[in-house]
PDB file of N, CA and C in Angstrom:
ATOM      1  N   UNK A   1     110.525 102.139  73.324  1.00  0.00           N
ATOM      2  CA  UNK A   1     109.540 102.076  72.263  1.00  0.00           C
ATOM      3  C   UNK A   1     108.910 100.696  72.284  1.00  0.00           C
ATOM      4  N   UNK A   2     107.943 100.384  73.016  1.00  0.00           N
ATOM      5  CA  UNK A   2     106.856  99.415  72.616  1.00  0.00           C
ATOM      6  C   UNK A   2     107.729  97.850  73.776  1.00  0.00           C
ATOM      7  N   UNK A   3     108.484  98.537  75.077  1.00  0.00           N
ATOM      8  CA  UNK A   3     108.967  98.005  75.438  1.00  0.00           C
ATOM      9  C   UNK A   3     110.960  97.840  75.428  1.00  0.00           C
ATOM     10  N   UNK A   4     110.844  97.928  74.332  1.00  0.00           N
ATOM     11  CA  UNK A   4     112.154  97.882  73.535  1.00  0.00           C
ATOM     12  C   UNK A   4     113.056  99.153  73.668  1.00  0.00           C
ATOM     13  N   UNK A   5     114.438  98.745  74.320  1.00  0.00           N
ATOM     14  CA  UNK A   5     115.543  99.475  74.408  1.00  0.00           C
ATOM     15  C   UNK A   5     115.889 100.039  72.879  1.00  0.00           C
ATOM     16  N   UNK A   6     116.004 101.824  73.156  1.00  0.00           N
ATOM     17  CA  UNK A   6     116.875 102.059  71.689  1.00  0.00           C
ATOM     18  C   UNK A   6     118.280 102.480  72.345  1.00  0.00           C
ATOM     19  N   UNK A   7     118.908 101.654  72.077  1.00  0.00           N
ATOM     20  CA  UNK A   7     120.435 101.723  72.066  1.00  0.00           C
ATOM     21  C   UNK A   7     120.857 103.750  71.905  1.00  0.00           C
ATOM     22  N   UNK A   8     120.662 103.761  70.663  1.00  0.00           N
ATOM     23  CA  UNK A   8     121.086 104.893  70.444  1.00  0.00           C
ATOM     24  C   UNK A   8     120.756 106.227  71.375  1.00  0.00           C
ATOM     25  N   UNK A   9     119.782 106.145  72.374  1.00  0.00           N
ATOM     26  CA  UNK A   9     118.970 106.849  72.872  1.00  0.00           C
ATOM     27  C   UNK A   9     119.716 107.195  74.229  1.00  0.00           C
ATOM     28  N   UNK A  10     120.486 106.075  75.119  1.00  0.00           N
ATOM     29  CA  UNK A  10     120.804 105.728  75.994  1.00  0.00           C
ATOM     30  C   UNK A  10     121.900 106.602  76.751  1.00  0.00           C
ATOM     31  N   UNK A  11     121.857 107.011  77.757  1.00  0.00           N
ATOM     32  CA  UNK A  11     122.953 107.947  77.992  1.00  0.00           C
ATOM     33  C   UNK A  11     124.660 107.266  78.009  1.00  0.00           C
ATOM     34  N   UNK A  12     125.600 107.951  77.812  1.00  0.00           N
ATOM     35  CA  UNK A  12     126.727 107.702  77.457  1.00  0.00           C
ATOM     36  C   UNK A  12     127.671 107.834  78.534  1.00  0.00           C
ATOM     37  N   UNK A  13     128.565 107.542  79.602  1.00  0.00           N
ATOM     38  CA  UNK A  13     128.968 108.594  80.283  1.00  0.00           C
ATOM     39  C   UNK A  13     130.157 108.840  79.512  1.00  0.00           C
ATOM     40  N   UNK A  14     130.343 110.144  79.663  1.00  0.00           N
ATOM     41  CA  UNK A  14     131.849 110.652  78.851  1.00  0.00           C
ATOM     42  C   UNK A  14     133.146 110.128  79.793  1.00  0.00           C
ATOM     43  N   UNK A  15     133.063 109.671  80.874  1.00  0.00           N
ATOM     44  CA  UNK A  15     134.735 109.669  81.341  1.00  0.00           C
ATOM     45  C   UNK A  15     134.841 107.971  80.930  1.00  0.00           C
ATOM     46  N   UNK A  16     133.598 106.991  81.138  1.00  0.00           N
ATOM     47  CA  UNK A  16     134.075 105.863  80.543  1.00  0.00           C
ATOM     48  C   UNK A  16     133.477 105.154  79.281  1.00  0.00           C
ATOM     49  N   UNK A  17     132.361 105.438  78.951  1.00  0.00           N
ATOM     50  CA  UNK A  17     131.947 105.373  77.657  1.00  0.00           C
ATOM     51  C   UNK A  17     130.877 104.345  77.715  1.00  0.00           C
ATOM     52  N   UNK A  18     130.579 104.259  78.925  1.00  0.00           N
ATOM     53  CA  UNK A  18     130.018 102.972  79.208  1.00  0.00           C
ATOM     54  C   UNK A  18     128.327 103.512  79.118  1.00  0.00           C
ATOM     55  N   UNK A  19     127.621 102.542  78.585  1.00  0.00           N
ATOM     56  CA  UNK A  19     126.194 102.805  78.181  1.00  0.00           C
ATOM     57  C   UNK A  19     125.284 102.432  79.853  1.00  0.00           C
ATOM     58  N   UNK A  20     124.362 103.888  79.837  1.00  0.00           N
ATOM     59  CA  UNK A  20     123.348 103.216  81.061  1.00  0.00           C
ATOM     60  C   UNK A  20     122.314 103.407  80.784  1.00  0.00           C
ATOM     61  N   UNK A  21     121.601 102.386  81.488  1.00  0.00           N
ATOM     62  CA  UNK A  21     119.987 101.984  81.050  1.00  0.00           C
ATOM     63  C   UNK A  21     118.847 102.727  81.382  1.00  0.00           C
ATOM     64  N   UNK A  22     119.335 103.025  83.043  1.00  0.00           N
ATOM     65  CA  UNK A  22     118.571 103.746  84.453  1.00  0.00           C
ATOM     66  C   UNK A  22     119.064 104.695  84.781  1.00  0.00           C
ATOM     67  N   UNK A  23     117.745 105.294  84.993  1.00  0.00           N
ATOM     68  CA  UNK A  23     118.325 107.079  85.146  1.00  0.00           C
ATOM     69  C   UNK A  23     118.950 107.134  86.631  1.00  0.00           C
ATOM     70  N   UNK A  24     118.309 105.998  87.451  1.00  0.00           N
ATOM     71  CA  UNK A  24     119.200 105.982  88.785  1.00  0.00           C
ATOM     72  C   UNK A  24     121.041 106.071  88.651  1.00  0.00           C
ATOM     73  N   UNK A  25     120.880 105.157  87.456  1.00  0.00           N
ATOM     74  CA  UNK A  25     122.506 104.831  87.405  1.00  0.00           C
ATOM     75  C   UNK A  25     123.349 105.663  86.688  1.00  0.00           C
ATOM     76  N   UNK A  26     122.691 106.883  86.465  1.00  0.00           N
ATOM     77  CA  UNK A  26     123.047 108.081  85.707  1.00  0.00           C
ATOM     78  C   UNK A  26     124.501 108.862  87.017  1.00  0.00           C
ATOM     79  N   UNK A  27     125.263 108.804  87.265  1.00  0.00           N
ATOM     80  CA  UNK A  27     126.179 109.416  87.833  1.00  0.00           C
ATOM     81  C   UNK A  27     126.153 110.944  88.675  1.00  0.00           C
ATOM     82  N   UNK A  28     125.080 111.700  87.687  1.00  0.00           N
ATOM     83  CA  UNK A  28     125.046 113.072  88.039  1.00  0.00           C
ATOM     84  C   UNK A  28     123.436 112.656  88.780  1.00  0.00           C
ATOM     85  N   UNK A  29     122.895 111.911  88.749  1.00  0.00           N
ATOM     86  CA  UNK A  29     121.485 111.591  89.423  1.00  0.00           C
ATOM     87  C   UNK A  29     121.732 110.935  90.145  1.00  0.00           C
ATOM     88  N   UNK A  30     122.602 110.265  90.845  1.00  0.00           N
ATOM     89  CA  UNK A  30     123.260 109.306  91.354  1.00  0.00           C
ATOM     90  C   UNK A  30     122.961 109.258  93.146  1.00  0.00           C
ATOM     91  N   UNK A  31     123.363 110.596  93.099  1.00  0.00           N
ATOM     92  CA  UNK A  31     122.973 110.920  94.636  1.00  0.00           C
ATOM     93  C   UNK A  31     122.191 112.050  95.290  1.00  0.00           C
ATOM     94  N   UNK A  32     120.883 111.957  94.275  1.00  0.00           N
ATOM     95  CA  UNK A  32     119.972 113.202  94.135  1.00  0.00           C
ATOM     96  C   UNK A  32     118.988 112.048  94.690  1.00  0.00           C
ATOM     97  N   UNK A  33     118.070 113.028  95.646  1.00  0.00           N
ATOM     98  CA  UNK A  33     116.838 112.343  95.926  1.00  0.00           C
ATOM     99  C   UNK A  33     116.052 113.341  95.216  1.00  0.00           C
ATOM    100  N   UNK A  34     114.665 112.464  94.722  1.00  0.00           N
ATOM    101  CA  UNK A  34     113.685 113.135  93.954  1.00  0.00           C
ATOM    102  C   UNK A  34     112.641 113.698  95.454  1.00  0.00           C
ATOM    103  N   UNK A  35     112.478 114.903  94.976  1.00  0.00           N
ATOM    104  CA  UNK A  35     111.420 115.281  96.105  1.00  0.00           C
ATOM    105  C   UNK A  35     110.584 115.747  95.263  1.00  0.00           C
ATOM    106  N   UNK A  36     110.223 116.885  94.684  1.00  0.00           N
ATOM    107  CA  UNK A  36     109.391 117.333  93.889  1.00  0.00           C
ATOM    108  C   UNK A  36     108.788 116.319  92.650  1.00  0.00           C
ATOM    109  N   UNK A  37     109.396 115.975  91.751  1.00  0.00           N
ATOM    110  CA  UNK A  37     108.757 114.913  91.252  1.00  0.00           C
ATOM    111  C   UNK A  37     108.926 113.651  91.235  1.00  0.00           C
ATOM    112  N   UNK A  38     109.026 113.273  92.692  1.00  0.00           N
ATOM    113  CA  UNK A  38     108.936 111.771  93.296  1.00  0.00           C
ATOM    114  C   UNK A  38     107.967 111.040  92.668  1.00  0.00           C
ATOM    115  N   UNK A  39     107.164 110.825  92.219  1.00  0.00           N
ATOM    116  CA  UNK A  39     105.684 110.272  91.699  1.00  0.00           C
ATOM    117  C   UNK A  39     106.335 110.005  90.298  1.00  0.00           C
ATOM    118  N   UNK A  40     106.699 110.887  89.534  1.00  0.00           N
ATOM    119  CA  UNK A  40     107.120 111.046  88.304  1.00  0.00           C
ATOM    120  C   UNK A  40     107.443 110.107  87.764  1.00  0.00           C
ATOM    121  N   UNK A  41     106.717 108.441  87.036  1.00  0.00           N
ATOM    122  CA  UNK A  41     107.454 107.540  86.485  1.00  0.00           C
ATOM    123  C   UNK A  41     106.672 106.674  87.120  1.00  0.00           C
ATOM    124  N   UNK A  42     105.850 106.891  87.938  1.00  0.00           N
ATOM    125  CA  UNK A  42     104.833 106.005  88.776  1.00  0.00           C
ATOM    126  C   UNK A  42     103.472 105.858  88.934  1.00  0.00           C
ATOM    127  N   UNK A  43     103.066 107.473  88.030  1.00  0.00           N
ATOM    128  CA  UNK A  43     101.892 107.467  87.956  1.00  0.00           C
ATOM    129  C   UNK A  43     101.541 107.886  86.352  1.00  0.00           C
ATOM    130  N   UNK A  44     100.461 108.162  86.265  1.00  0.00           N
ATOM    131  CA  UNK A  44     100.035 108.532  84.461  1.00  0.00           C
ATOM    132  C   UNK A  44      99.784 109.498  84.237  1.00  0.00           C
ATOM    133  N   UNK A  45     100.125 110.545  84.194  1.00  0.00           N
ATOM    134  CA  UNK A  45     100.255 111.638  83.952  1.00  0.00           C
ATOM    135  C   UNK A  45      98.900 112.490  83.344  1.00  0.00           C
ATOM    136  N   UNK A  46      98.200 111.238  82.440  1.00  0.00           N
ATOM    137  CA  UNK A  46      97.309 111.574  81.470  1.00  0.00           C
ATOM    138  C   UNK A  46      96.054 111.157  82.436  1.00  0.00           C
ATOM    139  N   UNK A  47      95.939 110.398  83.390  1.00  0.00           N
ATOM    140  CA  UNK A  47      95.053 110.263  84.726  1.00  0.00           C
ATOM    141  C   UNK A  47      95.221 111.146  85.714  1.00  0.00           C
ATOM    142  N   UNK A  48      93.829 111.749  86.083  1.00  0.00           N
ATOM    143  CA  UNK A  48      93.610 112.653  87.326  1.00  0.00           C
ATOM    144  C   UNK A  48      93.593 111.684  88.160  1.00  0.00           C
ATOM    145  N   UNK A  49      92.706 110.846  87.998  1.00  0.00           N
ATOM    146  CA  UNK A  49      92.714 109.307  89.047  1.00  0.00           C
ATOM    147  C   UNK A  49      94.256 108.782  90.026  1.00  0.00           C
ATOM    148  N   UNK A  50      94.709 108.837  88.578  1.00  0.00           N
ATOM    149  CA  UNK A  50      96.053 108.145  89.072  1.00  0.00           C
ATOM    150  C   UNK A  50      96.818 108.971  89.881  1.00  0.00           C
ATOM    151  N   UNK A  51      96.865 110.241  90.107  1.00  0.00           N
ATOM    152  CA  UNK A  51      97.676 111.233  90.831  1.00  0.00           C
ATOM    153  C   UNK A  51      96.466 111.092  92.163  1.00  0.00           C
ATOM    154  N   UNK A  52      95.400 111.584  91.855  1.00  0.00           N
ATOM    155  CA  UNK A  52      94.155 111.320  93.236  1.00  0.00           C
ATOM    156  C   UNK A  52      94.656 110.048  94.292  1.00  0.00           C
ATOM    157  N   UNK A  53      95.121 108.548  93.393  1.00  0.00           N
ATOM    158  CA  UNK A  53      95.410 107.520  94.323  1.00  0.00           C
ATOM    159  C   UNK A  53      96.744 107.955  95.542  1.00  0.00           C
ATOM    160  N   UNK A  54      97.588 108.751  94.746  1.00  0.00           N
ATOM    161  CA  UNK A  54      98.531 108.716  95.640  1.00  0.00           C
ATOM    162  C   UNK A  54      98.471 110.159  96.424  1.00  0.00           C
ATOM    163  N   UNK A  55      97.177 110.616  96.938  1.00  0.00           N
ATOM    164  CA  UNK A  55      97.317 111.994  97.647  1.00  0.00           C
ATOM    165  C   UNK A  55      96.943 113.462  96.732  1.00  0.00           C
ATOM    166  N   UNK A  56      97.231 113.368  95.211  1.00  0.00           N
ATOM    167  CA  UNK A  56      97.060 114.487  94.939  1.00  0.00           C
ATOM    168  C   UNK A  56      95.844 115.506  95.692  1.00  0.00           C
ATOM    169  N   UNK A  57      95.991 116.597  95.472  1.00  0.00           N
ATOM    170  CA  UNK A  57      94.717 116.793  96.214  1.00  0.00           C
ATOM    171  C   UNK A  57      94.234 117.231  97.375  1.00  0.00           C
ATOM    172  N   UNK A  58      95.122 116.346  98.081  1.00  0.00           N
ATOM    173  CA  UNK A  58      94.352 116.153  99.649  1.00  0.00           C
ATOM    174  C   UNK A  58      94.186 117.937 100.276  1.00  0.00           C
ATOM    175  N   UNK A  59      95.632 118.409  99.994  1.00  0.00           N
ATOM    176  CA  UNK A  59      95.654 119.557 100.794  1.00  0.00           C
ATOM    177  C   UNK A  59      94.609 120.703 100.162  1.00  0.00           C
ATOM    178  N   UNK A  60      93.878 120.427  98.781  1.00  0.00           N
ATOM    179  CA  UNK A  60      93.261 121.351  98.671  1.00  0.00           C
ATOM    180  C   UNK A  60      91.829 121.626  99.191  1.00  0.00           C
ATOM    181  N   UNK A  61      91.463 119.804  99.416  1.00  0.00           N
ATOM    182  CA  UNK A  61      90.424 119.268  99.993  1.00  0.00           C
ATOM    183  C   UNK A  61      90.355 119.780 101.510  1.00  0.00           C
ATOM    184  N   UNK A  62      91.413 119.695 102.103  1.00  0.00           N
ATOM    185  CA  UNK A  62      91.736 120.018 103.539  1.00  0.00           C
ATOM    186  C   UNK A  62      91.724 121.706 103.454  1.00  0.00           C
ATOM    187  N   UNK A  63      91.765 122.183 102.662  1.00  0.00           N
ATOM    188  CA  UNK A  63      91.165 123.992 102.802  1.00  0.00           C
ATOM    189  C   UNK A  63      90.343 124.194 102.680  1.00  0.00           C
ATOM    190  N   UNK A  64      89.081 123.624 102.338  1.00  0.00           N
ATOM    191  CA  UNK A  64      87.407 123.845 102.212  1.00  0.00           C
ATOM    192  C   UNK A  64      86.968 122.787 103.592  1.00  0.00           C
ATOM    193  N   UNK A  65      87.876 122.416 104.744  1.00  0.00           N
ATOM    194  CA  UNK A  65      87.244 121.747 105.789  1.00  0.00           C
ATOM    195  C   UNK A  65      86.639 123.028 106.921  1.00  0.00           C
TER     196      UNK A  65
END
């Protein structure tokens, strides 16, 4: 929120109780690669632009060649 960690929000893990920040460091995400929504967290969701920079697109562009 506005930068700012909410504590309460934060995932928990149940076997040690220990608070994590990053969804990387999430245990069950731990050793998942993102394929499908790789982008996800990198671009703006609310921008066509911003998905266009990284490829969106291309292949539909490449069916009207």
């Amino acid at each position: 929120m506005q930068g700012e960690v909410i504590e309460k929000l934060l995932y928990r893990d149940p076997a040690t109780s220990e608070t994590v920040m990053k969804e990387e460091d999430v245990p069950f995400y731990k050793k998942q690669k993102r394929l499908i929504f790789g982008s996800n967290g990198i671009i703006d969701p609310t921008q066509i632009e911003s998905y266009m920079a990284i490829g969106g697109y291309s292949a539909l562009a490449q069916s009207f060649e």
